[in-house]
Protein backbone atom coordinates (compact mmCIF):
# COMPACT_ATOMS: atom_id res chain seq x y z
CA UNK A 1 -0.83 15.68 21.35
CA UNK A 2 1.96 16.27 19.15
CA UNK A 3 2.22 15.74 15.59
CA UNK A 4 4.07 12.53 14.49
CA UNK A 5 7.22 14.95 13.43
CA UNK A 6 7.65 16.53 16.57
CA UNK A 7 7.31 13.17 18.73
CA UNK A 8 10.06 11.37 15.91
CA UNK A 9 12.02 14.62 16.92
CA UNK A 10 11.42 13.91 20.59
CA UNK A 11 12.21 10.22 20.67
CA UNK A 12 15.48 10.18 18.42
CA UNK A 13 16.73 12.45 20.77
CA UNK A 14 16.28 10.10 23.56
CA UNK A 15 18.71 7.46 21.97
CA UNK A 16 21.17 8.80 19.23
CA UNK A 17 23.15 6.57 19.09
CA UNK A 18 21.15 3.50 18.04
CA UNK A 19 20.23 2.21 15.40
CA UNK A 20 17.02 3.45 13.66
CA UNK A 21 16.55 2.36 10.17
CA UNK A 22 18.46 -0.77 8.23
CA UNK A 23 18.86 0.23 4.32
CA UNK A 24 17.21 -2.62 1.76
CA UNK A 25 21.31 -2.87 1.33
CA UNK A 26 22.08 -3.84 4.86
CA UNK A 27 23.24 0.32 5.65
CA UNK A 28 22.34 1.40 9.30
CA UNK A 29 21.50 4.94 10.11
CA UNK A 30 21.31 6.20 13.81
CA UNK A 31 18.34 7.92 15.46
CA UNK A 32 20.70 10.87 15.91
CA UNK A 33 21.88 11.01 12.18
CA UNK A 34 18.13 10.51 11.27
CA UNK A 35 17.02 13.20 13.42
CA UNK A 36 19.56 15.45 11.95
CA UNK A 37 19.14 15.14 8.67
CA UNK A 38 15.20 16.13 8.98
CA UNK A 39 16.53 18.98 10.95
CA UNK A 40 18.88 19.96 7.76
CA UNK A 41 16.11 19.76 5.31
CA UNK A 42 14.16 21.53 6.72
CA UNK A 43 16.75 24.21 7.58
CA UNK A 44 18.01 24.02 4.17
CA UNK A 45 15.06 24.09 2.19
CA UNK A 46 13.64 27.34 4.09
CA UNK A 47 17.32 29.15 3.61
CA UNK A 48 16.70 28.40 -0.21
CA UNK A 49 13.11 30.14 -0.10
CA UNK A 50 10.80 27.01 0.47
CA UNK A 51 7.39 28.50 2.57
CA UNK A 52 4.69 26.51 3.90
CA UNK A 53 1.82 25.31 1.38
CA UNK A 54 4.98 25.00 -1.38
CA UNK A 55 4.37 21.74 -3.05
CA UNK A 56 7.51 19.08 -3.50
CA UNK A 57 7.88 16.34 -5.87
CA UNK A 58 9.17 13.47 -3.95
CA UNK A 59 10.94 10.61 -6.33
CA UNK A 60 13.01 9.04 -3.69
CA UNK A 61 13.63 5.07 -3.20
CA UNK A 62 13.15 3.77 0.39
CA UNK A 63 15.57 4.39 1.99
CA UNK A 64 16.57 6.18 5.61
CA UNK A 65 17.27 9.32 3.58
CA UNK A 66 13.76 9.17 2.27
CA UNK A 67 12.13 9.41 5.87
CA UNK A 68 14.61 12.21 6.46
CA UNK A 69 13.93 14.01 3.81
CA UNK A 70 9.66 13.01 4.41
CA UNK A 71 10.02 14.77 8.13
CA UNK A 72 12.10 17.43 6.96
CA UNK A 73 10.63 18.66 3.83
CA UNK A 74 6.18 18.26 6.20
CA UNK A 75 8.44 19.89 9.15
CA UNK A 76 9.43 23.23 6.94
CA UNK A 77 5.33 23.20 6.20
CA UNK A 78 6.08 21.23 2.53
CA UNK A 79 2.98 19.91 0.85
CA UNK A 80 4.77 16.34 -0.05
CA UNK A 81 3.59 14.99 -3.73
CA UNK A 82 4.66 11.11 -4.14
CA UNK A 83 6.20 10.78 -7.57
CA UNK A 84 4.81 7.19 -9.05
CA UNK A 85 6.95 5.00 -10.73
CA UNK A 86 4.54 3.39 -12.57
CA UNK A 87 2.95 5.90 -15.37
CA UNK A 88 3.37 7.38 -17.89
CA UNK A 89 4.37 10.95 -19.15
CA UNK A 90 1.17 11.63 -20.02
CA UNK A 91 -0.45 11.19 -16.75
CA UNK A 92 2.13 12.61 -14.82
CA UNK A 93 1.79 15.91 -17.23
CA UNK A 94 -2.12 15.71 -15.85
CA UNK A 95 -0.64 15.10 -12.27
CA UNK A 96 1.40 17.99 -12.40
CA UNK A 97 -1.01 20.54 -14.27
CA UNK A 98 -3.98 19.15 -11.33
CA UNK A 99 -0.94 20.36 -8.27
CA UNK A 100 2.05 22.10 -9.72
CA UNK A 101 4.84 21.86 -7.46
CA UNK A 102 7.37 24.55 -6.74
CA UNK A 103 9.97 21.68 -5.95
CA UNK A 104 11.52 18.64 -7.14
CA UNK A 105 13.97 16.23 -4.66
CA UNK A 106 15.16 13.17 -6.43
CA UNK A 107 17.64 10.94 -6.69
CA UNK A 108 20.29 12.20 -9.69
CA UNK A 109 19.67 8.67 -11.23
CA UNK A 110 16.05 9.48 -11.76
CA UNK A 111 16.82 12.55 -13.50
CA UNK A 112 19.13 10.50 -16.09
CA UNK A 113 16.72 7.63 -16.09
CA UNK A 114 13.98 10.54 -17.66
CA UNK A 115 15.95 12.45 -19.98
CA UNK A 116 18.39 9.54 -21.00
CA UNK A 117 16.24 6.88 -22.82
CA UNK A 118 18.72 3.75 -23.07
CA UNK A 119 19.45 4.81 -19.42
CA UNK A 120 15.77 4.57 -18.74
CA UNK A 121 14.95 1.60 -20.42
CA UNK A 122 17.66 -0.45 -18.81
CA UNK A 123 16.34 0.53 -15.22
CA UNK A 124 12.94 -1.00 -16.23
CA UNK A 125 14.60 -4.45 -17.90
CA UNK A 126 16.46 -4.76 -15.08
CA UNK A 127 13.17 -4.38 -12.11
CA UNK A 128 14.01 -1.02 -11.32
CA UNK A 129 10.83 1.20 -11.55
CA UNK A 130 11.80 4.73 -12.53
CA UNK A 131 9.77 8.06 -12.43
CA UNK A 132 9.16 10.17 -15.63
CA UNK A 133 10.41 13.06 -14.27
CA UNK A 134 10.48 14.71 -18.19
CA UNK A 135 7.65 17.12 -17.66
CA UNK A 136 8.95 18.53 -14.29
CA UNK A 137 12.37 19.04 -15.41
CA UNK A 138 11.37 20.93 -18.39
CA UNK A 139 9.08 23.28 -16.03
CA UNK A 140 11.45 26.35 -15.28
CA UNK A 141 9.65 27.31 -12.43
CA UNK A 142 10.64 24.50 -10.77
CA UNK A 143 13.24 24.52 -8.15
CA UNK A 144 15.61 21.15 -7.72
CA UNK A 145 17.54 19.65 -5.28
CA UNK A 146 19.28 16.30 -6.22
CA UNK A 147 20.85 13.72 -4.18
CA UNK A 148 23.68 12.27 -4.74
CA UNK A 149 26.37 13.09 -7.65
CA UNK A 150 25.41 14.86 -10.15
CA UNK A 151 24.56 12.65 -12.94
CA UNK A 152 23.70 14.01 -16.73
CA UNK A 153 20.41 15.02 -16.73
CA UNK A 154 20.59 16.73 -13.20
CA UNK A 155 19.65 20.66 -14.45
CA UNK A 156 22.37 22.81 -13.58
CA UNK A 157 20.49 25.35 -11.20
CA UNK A 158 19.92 21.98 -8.68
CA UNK A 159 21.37 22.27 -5.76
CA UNK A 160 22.66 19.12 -4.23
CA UNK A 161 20.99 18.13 -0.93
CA UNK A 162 24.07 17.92 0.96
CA UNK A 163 25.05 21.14 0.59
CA UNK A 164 22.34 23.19 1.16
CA UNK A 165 22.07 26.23 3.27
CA UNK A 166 22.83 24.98 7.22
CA UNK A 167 20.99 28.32 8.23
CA UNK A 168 17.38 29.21 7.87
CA UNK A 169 15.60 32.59 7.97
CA UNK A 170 13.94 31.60 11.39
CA UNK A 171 12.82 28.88 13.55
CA UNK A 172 10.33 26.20 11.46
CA UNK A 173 6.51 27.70 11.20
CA UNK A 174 3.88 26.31 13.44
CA UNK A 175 2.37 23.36 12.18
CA UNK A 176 -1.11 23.74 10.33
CA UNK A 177 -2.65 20.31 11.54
CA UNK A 178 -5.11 20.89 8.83
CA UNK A 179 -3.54 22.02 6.03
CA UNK A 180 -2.48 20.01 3.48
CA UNK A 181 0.67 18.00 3.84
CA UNK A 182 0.94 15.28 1.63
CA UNK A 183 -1.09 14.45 -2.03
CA UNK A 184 -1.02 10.51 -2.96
CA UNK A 185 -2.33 10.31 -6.68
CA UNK A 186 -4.09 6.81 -6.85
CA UNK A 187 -6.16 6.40 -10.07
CA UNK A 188 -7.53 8.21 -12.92
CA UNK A 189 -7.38 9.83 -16.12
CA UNK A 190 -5.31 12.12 -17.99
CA UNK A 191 -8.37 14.28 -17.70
CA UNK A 192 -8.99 14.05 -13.96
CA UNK A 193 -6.25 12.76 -12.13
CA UNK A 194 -7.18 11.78 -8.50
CA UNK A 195 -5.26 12.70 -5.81
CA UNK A 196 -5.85 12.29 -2.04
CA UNK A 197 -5.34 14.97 0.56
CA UNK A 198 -3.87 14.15 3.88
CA UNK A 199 -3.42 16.86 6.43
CA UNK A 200 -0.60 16.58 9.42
CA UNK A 201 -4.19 15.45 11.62
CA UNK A 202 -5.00 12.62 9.71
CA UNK A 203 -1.43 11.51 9.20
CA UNK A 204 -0.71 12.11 12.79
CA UNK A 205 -3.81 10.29 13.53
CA UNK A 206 -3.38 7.79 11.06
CA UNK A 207 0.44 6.88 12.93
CA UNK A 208 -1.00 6.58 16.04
CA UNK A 209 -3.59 4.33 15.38
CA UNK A 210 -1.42 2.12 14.01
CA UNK A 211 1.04 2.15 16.68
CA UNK A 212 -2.27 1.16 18.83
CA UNK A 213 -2.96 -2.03 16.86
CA UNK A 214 0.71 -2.99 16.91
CA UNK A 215 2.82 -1.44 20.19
CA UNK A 216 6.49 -0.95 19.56
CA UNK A 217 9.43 -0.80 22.25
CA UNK A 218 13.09 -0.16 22.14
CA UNK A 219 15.08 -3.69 20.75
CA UNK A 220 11.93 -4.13 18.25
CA UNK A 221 12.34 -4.94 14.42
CA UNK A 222 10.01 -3.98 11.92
CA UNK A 223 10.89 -5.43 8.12
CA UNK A 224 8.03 -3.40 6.26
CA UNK A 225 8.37 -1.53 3.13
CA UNK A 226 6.93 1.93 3.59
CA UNK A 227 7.66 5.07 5.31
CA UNK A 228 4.00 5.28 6.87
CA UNK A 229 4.11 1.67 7.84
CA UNK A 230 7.43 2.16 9.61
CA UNK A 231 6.78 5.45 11.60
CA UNK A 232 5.02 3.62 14.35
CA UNK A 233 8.05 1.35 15.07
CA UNK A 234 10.59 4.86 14.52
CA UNK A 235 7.93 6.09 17.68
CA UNK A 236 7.64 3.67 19.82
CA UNK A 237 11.85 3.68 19.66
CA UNK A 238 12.10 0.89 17.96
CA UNK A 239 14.26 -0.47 14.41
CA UNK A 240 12.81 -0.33 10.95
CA UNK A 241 14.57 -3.02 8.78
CA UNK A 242 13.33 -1.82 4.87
CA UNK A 243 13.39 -4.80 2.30
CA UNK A 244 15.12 -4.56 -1.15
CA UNK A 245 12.30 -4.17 -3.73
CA UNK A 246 11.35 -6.95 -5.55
CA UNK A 247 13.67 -9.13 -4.46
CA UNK A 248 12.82 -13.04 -4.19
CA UNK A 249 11.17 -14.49 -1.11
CA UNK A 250 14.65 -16.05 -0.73
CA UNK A 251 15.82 -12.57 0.21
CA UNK A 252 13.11 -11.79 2.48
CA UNK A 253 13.17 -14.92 4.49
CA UNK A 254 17.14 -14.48 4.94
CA UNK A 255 16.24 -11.11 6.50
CA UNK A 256 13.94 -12.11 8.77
CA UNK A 257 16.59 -14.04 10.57
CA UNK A 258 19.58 -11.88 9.84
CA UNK A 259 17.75 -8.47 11.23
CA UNK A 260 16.54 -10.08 14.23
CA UNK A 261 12.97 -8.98 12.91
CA UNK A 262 10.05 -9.14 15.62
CA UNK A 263 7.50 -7.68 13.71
CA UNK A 264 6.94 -8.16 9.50
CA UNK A 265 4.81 -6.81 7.00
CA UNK A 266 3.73 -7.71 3.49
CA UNK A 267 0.97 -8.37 1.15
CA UNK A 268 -0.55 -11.44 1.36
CA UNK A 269 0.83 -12.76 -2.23
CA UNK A 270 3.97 -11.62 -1.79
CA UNK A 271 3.77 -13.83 1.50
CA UNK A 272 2.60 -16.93 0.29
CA UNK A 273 5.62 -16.81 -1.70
CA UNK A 274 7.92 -16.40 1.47
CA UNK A 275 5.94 -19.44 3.18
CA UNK A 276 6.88 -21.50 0.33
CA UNK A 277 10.52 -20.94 1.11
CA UNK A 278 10.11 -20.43 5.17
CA UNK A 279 7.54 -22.33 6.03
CA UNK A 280 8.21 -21.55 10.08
CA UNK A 281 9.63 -18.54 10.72
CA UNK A 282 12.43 -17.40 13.33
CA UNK A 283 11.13 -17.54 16.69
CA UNK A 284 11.88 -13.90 17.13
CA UNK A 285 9.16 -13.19 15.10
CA UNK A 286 5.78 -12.47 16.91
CA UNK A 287 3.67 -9.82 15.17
CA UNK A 288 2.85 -10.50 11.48
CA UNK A 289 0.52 -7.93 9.96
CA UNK A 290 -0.94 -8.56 6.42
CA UNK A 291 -2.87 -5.62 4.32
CA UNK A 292 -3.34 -4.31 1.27
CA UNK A 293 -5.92 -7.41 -0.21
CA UNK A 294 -7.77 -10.03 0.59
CA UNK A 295 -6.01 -13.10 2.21
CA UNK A 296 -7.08 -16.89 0.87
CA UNK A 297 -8.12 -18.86 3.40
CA UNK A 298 -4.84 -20.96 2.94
CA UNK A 299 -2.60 -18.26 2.86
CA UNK A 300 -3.99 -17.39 6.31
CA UNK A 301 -3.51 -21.24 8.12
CA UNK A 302 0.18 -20.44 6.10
CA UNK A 303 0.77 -17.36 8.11
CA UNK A 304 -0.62 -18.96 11.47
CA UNK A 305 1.72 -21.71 10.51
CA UNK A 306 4.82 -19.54 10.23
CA UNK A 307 4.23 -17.47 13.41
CA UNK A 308 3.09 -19.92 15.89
CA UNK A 309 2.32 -18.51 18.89
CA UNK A 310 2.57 -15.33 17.40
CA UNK A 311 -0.06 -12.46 16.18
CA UNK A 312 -1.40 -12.31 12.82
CA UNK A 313 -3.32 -9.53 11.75
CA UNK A 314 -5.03 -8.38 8.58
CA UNK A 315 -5.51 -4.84 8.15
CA UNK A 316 -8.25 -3.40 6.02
CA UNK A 317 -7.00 0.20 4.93
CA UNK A 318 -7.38 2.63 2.06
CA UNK A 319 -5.15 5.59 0.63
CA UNK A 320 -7.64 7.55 2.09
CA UNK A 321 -7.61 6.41 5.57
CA UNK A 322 -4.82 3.64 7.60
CA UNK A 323 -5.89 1.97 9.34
CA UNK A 324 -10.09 1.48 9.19
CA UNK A 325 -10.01 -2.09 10.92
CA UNK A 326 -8.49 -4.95 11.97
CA UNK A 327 -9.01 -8.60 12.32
CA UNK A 328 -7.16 -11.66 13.68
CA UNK A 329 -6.20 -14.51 11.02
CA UNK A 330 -8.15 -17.25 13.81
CA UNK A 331 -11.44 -15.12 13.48
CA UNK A 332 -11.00 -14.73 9.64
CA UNK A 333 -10.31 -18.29 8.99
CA UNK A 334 -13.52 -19.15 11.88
CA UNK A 335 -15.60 -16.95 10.02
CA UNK A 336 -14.94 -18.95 6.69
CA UNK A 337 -15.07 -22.28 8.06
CA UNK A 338 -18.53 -21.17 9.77
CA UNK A 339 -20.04 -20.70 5.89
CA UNK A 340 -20.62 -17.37 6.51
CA UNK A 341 -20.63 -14.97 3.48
CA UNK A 342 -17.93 -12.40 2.95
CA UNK A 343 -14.64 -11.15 4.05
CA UNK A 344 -14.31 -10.67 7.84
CA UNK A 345 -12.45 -6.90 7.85
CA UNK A 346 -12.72 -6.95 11.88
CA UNK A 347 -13.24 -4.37 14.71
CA UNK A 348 -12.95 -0.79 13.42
CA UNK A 349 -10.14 0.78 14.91
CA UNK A 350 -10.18 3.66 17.58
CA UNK A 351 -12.27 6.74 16.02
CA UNK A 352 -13.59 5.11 13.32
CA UNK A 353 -17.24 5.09 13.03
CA UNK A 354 -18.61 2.80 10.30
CA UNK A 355 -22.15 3.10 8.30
CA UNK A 356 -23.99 0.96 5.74
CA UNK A 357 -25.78 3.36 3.05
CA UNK A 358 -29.05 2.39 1.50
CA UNK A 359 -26.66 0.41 -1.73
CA UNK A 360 -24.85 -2.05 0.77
CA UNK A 361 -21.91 0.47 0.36
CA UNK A 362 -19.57 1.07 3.49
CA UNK A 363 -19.14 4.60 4.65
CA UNK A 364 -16.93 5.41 7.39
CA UNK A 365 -15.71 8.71 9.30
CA UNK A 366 -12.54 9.05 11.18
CA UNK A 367 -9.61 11.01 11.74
CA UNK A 368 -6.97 9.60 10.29
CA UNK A 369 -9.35 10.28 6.81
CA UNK A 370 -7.99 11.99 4.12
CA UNK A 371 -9.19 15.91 3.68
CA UNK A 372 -10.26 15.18 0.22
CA UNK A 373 -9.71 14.81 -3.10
CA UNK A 374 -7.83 17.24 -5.12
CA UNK A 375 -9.85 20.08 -6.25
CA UNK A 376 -13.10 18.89 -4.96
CA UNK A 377 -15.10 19.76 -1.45
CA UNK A 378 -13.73 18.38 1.84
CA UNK A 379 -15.15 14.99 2.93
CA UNK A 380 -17.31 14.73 5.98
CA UNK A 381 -17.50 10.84 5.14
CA UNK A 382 -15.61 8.68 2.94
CA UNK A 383 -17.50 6.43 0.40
CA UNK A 384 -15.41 3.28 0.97
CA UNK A 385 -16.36 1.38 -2.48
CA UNK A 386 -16.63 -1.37 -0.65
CA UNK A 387 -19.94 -3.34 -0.35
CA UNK A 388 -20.30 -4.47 3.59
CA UNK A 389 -22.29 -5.56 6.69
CA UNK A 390 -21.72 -5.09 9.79
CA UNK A 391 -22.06 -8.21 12.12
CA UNK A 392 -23.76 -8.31 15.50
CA UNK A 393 -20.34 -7.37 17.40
CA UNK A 394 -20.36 -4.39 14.94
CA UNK A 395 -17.14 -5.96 12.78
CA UNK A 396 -16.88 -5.12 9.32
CA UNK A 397 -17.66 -7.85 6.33
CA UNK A 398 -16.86 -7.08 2.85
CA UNK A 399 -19.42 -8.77 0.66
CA UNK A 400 -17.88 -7.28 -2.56
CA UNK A 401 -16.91 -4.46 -4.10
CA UNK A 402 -19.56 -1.90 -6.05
CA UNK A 403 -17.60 -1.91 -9.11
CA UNK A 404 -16.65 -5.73 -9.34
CA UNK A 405 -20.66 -6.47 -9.10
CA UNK A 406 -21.66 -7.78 -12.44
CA UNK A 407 -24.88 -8.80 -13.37
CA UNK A 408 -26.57 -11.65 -14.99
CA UNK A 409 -30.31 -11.67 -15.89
CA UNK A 410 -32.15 -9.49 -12.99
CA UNK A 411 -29.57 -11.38 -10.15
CA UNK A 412 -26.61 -8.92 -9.06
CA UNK A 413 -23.80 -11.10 -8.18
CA UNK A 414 -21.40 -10.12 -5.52
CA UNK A 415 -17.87 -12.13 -6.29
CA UNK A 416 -16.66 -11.27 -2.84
CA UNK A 417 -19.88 -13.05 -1.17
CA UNK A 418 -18.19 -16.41 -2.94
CA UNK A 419 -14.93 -16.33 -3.41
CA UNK A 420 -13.51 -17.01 0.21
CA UNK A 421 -15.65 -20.45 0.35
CA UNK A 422 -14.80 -21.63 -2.85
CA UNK A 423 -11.03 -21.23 -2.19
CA UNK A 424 -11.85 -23.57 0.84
CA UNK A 425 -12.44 -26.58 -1.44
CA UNK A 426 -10.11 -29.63 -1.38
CA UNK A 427 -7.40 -28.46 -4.53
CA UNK A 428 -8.29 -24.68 -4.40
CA UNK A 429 -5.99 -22.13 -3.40
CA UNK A 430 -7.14 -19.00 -5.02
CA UNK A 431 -10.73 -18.20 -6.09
CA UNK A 432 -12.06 -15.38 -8.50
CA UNK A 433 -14.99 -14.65 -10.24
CA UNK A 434 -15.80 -11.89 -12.68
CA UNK A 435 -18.67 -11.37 -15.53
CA UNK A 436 -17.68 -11.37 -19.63
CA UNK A 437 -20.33 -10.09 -21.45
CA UNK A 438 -22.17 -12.37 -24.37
CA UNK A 439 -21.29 -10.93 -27.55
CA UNK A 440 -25.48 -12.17 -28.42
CA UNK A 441 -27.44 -11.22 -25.44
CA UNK A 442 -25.44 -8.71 -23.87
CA UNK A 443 -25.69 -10.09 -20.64
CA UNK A 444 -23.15 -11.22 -18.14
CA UNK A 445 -21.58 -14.74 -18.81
CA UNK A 446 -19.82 -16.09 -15.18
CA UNK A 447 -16.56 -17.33 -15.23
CA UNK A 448 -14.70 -18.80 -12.16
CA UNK A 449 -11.15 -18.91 -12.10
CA UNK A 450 -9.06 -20.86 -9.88
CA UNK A 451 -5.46 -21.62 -9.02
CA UNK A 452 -4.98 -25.20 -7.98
CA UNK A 453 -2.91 -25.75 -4.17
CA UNK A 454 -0.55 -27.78 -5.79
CA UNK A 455 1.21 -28.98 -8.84
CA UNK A 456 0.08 -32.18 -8.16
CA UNK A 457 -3.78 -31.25 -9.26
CA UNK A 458 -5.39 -32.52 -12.21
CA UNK A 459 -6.87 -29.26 -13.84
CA UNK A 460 -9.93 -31.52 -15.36
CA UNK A 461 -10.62 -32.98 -12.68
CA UNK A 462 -10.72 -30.13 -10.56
CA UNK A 463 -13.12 -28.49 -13.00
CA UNK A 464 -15.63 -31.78 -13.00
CA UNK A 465 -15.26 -31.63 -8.91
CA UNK A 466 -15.92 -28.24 -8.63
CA UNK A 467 -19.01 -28.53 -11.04
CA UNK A 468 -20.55 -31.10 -8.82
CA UNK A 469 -19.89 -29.07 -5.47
CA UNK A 470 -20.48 -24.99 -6.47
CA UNK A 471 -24.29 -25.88 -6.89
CA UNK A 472 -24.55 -26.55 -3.06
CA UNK A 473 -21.95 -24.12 -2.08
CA UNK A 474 -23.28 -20.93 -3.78
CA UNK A 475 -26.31 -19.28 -5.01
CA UNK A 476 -27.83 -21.08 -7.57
CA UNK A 477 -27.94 -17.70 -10.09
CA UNK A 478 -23.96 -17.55 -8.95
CA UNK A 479 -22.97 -20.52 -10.45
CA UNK A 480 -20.11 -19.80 -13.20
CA UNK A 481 -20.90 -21.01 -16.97
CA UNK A 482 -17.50 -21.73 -17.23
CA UNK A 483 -14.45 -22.65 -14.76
CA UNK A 484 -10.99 -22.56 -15.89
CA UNK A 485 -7.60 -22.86 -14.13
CA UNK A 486 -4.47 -20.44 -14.13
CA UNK A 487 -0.95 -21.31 -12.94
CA UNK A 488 -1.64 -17.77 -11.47
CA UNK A 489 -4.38 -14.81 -11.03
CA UNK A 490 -3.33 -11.74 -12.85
CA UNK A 491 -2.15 -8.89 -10.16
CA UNK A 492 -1.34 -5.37 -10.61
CA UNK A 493 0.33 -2.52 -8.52
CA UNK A 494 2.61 -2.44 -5.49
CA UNK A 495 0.14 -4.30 -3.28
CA UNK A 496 -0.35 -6.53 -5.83
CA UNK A 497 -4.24 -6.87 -6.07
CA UNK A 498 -6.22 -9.15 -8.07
CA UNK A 499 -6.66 -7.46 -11.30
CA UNK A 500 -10.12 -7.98 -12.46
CA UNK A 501 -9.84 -6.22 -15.60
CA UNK A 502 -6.48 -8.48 -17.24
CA UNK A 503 -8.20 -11.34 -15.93
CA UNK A 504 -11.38 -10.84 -18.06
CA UNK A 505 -8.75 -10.13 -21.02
CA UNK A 506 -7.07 -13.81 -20.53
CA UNK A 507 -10.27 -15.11 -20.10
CA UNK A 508 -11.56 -13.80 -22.84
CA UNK A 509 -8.66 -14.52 -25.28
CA UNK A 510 -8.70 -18.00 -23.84
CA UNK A 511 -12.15 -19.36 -23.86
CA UNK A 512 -13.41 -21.61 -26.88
């Protein structure tokens, strides 16, 4: 099998002259003008020196020149570091000392965003997250290559990406399958920054296995915000529509119908707020995939709603390894409405073999896994962090997660094992417990928080309901000390997942 670059290669030649990816700003680019500009970069970057293993700082918006320049730069044997938007100089210092790159491609506005404060602080007022890029700039052994005009704050000795070299030394190297390819830093300190290692196998494998959950063929859509989410559609020769960050469900429902979309992805959050506004969606739509987190029960009869007729999928997926498994919204919701405890994650996907260790934790081996962490031994298995069962058809069930178990008394309690059948009570749409400790004892005090389904909900009388219904619902050592309800649940990063930690903080600041 080839890897994922060469078959993009192979299949853009096949129809150049239609259209492969639509720009968040409505800008089509061709299969043929896709294919050629990986073909450029990676010419270009091994005329200006670039040899395999080289690492590249990638701070690049979505875009169809970002998957260009993502095939080029793995094609010329690149080791592709994401740049993240989201911290601080500090940790990206750590970031950089842990892998240093030899290269930096980014967009000239980044480089004036990091050097130019006002500049920089007027991207982030305005929703427009902005790499520090201060630390690699200042590196002299650091080669650059903008795009775009030159902007102040592009270093002089950049060359612009348009105009490099259109002739390289030789033909591209043979693809190492196992070396590394591409380093995705996803938590961590300042003193141990964690980054995963993907190799060309695992991303190769990691494509294709999606592309087996969710077939593409020529005249598809895919609306999905991602380069790794979008390959399998780019494959299977079909069109990948890219969103506008951040933009307001109003946007994203307009697209659906104006792109012609057949196939959508999202987080589930992010899609409860595009039911709101599009209840039923175009009937051109068949495929909707959720991932990322957990789905509330309602946001899953929402989906089902939208799509009727339709597939709905969940993914369950980590950095470390896309997909692990997949479930249908009907057997999540069944499996729910049963009383059964947990989060049904579904069948594990081709090559995945799944494992509960002695803790309840789920360990799983595949290959689409990453090769590691950064500067530790490879991985023969990853450690999931998830807490699990498998059922007797060998699905996965999260029952929690090891670091969101808190404990009160001797009783562990799993917040995973209850949220899903408390969000099924009448006026509940979200559900999430977490543990504050007592400032006497020391031990772990429960508090429930909920968001009501409607504006329409009396927030006391919620409360009194749910006090008279959690005692037969849930364990009787589960049962919260206090309940409180939030116009919202805190969330936190892209995918927007519950954030356990701020929501302790609110509750904390809060509570009588």
């Amino acid at each position: 099998m080839n890897d994922f670059v060469t078959r993009f290669l192979s299949e853009a030649g096949k129809r150049p002259g239609e259209v492969a990816v639509i720009d968040p700003d409505g800008t089509t680019t061709t299969f043929g003008d896709l294919r050629r500009l990986a073909l450029a970069v990676s010419t270009g970057l091994r005329a200006e020196g670039l040899e395999p293993g080289d690492g590249v700082l990638f701070a690049v918006r979505n875009s169809a020149e970002a998957i260009g320049l993502f095939l080029g730069a793995l094609q010329a044997g690149a080791v592709l570091i994401s740049a993240d938007t989201a911290v601080g100089p500090a940790l990206v210092s750590a970031r950089l000392r842990a892998y240093r790159p030899r290269w930096l491609i980014a967009e000239s506005l980044f480089y004036t965003a990091s050097v130019v404060g006002p500049v920089r602080g007027f991207c982030r007022r305005r929703g427009w997250p902005v790499p520090d890029l201060r630390q690699a700039i200042a590196d002299r052994g650091i080669r650059h290559v903008h795009i775009g005009r030159r902007l102040p704050g592009v270093p002089r000795s950049a060359r612009p990406l348009r105009k490099l070299p259109a002739r390289a030394p030789g033909p591209a190297p043979e693809p190492d399958w196992d070396a590394p390819a591409l380093i995705v830093f996803t938590s961590g300190t300042t003193e141990q920054p964690k980054g995963v290692v993907h190799t060309l196998r695992s991303l190769t494998s990691a494509v294709t296995m999606l592309g087996e959950h969710l077939p593409f063929a020529p005249g598809d859509v895919m609306h999905a915000d991602g380069i790794m989410a979008g390959l399998p559609a780019l494959l299977g020769g079909a069109r990948l529509s890219l969103p506008k960050p951040s933009a307001p469900p109003e946007r994203f429902a307009h697209d659906l119908a104006a792109r012609r979309v057949t196939h959508a992805y999202g987080v589930p959050v992010h899609l409860a707020e595009v039911f709101r506004v599009l209840p039923k969606w175009p009937g051109h739509v068949r495929h909707l995939v959720m991932g990322s987190a957990p789905a509330a029960p309602a946001v899953l009869r929402q989906a089902l709603a939208a799509v009727p007729g339709g597939e709905v999928l969940s993914i369950y997926a980590m950095t470390e390894a896309i997909p692990l498994a997949v479930a249908r919204a009907e057997d999540k919701l069944a499996h729910i409405e049963r009383g059964l405890p947990g989060d049904l994650l579904g069948t594990p996907s081709s090559g995945v073999t799944a494992r509960i260790a002695e803790d309840g934790e789920l360990l799983v081996s595949a290959p689409n896994a990453c090769l590691g962490y950064l500067g530790a031994p490879r991985l023969t298995e990853l450690a999931t962090g998830d807490l699990a069962t498998l059922d007797d058809d060998g699905r996965i069930v999260m029952t929690g997660r090891k670091k969101d178990m808190f404990i009160r008394g001797t009783y562990n309690i799993y917040p995973g094992l209850y949220e899903p059948s408390i969000a099924l009570l009448e006026g509940v749409r979200e559900a999430a417990m977490v543990g504050t400790p007592d400032p006497v004892t020391e031990d772990e005090t429960v508090v429930l928080a909920v968001v009501a389904d409607s504006d329409d909900v009396d927030p006391a009388r919620l409360v009194r309901r749910l006090r008279r219904q959690l005692p037969e619902l849930i364990d009787a050592e589960a049962v919260p000390d206090h309940i409180v309800v939030l116009p919202e649940l805190p969330r936190s990063g892209r995918s927007r997942k519950l954030d356990r930690r701020r929501l302790r903080e609110l509750i904390a600041a809060g509570r009588p």
